[in-house]
PDB file of N, CA and C in Angstrom:
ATOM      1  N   UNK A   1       6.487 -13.730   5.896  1.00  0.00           N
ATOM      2  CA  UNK A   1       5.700 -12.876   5.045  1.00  0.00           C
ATOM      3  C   UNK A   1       6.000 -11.438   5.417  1.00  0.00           C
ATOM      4  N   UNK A   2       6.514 -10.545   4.244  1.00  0.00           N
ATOM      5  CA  UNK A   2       6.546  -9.103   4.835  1.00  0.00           C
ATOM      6  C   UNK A   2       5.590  -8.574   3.993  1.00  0.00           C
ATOM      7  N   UNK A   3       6.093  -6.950   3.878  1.00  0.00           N
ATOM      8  CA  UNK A   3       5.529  -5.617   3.362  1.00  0.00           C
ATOM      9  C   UNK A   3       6.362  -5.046   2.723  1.00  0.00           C
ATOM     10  N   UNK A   4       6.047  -4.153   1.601  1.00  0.00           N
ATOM     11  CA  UNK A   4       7.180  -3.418   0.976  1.00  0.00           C
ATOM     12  C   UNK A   4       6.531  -1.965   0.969  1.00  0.00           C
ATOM     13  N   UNK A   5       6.862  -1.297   1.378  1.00  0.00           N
ATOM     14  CA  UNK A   5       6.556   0.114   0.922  1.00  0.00           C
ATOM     15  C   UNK A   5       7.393   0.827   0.089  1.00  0.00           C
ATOM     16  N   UNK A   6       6.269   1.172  -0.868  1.00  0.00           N
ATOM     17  CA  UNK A   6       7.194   2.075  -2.349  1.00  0.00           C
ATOM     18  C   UNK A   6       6.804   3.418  -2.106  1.00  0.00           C
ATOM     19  N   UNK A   7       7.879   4.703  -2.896  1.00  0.00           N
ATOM     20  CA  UNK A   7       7.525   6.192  -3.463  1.00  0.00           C
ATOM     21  C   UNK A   7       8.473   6.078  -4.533  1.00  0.00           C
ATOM     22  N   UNK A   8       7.887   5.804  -5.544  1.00  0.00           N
ATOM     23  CA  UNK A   8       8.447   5.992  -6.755  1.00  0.00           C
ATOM     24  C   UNK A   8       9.290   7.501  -6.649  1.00  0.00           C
ATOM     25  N   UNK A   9       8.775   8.372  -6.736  1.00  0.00           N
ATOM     26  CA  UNK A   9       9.504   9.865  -6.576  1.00  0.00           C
ATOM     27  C   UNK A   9       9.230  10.581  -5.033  1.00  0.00           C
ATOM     28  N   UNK A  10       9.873  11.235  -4.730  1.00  0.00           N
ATOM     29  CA  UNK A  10       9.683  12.186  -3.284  1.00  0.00           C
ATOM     30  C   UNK A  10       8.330  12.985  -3.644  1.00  0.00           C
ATOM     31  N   UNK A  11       7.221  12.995  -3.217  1.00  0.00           N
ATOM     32  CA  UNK A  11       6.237  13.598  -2.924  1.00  0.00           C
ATOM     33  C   UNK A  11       5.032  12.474  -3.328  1.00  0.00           C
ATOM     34  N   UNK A  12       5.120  11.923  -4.025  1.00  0.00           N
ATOM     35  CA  UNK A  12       4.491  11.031  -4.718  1.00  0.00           C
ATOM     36  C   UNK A  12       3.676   9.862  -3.738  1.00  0.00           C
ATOM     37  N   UNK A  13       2.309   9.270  -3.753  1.00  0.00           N
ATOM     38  CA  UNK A  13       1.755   8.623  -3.344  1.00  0.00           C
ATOM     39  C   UNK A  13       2.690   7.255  -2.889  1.00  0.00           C
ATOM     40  N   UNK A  14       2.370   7.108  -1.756  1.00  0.00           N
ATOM     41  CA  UNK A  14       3.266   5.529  -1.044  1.00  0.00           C
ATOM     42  C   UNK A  14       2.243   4.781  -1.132  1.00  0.00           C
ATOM     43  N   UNK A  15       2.807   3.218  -1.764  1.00  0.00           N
ATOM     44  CA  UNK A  15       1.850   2.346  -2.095  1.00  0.00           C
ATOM     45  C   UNK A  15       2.754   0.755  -0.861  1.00  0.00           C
ATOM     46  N   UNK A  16       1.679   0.460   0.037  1.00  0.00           N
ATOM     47  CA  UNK A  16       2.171  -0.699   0.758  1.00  0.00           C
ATOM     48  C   UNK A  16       1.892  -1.831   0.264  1.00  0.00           C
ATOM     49  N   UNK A  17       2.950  -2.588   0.367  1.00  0.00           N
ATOM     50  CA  UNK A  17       2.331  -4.228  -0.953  1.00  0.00           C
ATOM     51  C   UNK A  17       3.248  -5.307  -0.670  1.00  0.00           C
ATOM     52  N   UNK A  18       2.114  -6.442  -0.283  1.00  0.00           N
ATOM     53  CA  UNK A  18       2.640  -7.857   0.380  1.00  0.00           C
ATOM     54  C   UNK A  18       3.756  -8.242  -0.649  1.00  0.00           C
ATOM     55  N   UNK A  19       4.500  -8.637   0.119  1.00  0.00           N
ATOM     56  CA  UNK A  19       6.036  -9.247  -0.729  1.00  0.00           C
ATOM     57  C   UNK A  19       5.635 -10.879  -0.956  1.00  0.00           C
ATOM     58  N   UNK A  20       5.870 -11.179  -2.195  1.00  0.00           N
ATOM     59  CA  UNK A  20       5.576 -12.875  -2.545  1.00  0.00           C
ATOM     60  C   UNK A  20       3.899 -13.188  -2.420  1.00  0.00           C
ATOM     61  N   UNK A  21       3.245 -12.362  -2.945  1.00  0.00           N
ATOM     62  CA  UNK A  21       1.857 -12.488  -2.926  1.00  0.00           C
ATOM     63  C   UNK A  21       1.341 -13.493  -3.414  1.00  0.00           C
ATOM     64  N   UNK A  22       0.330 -14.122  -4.013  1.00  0.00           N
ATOM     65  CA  UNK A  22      -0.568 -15.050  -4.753  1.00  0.00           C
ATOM     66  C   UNK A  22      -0.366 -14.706  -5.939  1.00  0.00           C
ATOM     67  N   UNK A  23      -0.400 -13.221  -6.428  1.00  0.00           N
ATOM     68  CA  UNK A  23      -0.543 -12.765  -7.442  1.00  0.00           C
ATOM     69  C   UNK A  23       0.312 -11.167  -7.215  1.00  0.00           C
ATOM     70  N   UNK A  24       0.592 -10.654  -8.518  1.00  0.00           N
ATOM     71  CA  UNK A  24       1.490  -9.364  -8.599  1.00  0.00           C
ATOM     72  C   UNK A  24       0.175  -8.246  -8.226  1.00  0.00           C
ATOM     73  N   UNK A  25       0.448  -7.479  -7.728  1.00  0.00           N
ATOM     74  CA  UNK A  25      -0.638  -6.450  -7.361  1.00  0.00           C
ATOM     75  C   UNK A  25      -0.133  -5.367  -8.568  1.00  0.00           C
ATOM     76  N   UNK A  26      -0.675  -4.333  -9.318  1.00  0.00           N
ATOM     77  CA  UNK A  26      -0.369  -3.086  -9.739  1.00  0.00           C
ATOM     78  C   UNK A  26      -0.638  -1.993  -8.843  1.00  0.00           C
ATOM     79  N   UNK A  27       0.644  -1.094  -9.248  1.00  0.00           N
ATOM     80  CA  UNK A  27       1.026   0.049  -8.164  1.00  0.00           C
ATOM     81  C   UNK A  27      -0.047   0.895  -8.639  1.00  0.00           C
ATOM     82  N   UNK A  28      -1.650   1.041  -8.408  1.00  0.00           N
ATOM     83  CA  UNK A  28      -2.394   2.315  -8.793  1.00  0.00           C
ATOM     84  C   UNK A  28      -3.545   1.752  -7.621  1.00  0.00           C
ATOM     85  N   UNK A  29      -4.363   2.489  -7.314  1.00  0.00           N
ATOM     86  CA  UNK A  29      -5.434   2.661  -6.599  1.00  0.00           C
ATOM     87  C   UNK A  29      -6.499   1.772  -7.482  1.00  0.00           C
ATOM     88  N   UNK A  30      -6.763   0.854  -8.539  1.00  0.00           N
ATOM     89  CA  UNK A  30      -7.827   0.461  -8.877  1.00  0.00           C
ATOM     90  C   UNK A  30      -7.167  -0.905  -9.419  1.00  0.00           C
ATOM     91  N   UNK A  31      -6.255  -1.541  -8.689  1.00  0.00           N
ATOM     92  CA  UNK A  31      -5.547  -2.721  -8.162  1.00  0.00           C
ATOM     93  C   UNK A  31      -6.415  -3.420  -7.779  1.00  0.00           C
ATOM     94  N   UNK A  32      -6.467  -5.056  -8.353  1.00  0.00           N
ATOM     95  CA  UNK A  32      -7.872  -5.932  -8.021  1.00  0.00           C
ATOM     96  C   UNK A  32      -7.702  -6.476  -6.646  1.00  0.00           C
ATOM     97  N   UNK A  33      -6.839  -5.896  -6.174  1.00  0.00           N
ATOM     98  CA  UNK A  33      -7.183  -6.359  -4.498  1.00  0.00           C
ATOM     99  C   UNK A  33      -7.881  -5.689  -4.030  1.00  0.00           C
ATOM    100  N   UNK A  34      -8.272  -4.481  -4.149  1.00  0.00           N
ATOM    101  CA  UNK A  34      -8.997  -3.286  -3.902  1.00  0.00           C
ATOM    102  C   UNK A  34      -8.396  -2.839  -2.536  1.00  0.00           C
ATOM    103  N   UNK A  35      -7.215  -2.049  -2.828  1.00  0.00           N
ATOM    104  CA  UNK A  35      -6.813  -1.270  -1.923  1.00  0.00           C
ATOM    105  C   UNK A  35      -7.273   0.027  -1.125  1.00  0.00           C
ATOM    106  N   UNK A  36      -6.889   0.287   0.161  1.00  0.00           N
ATOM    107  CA  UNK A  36      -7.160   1.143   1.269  1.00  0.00           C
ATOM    108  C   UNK A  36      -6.743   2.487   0.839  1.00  0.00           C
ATOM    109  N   UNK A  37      -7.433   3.136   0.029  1.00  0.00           N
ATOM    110  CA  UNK A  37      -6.473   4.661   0.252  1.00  0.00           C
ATOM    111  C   UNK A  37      -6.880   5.544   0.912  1.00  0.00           C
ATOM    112  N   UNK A  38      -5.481   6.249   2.041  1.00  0.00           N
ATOM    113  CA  UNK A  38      -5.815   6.992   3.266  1.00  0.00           C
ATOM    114  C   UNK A  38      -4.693   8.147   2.926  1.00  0.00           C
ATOM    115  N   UNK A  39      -5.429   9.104   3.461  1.00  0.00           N
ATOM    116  CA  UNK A  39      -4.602  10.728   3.097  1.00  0.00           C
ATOM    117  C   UNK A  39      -4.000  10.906   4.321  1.00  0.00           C
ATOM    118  N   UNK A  40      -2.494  11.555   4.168  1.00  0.00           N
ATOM    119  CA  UNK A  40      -1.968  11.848   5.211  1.00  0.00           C
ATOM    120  C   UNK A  40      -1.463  13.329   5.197  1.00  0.00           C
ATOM    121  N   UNK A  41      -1.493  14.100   5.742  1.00  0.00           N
ATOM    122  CA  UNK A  41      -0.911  15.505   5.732  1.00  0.00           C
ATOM    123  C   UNK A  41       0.824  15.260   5.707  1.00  0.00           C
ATOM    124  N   UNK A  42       1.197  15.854   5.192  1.00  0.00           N
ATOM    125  CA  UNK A  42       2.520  16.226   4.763  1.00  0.00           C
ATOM    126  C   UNK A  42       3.000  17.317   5.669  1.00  0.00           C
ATOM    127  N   UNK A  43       4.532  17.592   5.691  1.00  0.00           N
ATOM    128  CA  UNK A  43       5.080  18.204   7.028  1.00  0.00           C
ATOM    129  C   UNK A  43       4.729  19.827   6.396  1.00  0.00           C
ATOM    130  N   UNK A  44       4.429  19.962   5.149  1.00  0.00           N
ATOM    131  CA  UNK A  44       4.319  21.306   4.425  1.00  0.00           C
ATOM    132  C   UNK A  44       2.876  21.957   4.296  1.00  0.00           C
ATOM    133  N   UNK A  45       1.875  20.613   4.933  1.00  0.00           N
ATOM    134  CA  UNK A  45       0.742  20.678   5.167  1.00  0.00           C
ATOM    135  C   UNK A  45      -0.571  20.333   3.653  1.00  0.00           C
ATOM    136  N   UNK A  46       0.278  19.629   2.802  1.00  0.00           N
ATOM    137  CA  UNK A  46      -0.280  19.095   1.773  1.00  0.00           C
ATOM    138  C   UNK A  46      -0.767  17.853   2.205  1.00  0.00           C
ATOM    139  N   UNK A  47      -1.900  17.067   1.105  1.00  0.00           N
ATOM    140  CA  UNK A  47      -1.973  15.817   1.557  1.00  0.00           C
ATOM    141  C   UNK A  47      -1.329  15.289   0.202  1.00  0.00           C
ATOM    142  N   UNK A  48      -0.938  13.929   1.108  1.00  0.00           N
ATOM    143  CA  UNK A  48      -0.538  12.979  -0.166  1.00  0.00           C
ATOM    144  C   UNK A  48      -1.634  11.790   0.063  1.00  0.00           C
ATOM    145  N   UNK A  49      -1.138  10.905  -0.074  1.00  0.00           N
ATOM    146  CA  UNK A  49      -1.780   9.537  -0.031  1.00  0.00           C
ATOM    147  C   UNK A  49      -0.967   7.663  -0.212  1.00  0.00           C
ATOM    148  N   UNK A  50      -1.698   7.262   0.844  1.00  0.00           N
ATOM    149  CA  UNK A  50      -1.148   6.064   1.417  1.00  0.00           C
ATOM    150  C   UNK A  50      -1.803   4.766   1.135  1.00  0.00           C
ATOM    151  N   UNK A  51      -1.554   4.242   0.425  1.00  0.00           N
ATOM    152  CA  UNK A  51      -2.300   3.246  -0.531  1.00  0.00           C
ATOM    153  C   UNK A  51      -1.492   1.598  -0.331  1.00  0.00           C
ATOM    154  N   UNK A  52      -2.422   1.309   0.664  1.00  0.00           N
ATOM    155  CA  UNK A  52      -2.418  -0.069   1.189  1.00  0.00           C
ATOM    156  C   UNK A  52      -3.168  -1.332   0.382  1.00  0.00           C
ATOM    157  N   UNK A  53      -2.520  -2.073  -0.329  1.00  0.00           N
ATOM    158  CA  UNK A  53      -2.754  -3.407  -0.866  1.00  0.00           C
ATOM    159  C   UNK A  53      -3.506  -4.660   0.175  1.00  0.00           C
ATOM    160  N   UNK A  54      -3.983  -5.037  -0.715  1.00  0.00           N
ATOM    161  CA  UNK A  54      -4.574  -6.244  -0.004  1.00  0.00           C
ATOM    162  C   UNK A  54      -3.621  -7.634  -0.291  1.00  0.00           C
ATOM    163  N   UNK A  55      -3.248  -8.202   0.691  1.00  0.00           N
ATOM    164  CA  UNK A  55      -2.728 -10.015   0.596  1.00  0.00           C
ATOM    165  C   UNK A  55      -4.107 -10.650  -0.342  1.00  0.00           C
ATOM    166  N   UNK A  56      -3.680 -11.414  -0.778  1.00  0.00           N
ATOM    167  CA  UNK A  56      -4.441 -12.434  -1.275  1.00  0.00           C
ATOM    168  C   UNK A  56      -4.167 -13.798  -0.625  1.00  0.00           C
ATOM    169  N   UNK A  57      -3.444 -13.839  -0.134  1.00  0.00           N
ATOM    170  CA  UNK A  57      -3.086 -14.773   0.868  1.00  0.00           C
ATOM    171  C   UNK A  57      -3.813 -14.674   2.026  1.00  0.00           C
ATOM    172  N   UNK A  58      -3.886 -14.009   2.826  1.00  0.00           N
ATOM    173  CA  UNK A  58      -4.752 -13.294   3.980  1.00  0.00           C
ATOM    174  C   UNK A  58      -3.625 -12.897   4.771  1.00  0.00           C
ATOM    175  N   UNK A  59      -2.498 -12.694   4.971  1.00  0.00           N
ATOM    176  CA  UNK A  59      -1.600 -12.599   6.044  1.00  0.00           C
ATOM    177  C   UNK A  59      -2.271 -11.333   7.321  1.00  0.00           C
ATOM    178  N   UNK A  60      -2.587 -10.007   6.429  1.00  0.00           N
ATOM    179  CA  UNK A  60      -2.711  -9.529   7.456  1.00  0.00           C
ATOM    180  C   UNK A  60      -3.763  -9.879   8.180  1.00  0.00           C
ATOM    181  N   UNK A  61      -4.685 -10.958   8.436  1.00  0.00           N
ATOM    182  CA  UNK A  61      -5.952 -11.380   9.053  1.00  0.00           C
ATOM    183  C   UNK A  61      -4.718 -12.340  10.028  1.00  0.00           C
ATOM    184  N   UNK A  62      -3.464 -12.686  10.152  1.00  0.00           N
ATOM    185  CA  UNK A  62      -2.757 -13.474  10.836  1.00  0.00           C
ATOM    186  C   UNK A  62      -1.600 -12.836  11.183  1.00  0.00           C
ATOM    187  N   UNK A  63      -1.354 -11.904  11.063  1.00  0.00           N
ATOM    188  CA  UNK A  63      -0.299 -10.836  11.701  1.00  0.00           C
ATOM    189  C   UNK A  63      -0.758 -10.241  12.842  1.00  0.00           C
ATOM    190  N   UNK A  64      -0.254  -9.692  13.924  1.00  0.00           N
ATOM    191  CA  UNK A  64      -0.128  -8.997  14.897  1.00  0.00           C
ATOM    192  C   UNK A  64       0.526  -7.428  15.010  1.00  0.00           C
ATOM    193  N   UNK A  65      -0.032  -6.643  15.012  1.00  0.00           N
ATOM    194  CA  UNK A  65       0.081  -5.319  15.561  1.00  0.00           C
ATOM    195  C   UNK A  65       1.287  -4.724  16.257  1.00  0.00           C
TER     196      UNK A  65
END
């Protein structure tokens, strides 16, 4: 079981999303897995945002750190 991390364009929100899920997740923040979104400062001192998917599977409740 992995992870995929997307940026559609350079500056643009990164969306993390289980590979071979239960179901297809959509790349937006109101995705019925109900994803994590966390702001990160940028090296230019902007924020963007980091938008973590949920398994429907549960993997990350069985992954390790």
């Amino acid at each position: 079981m992995s992870w995929l991390a997307t940026q559609p364009t350079p500056g643009a929100d990164v969306h993390v999303l289980p590979v071979d899920d239960l179901t297809a997740h959509d790349e937006n923040d109101t995705c019925t897995c109900g994803p994590t979104t966390e702001p990160v400062e940028r090296p230019d001192g902007s924020i963007g945002w980091v938008i973590t998917h949920h398994s429907l599977d549960g993997r990350e409740h069985h992954e390790h750190a």
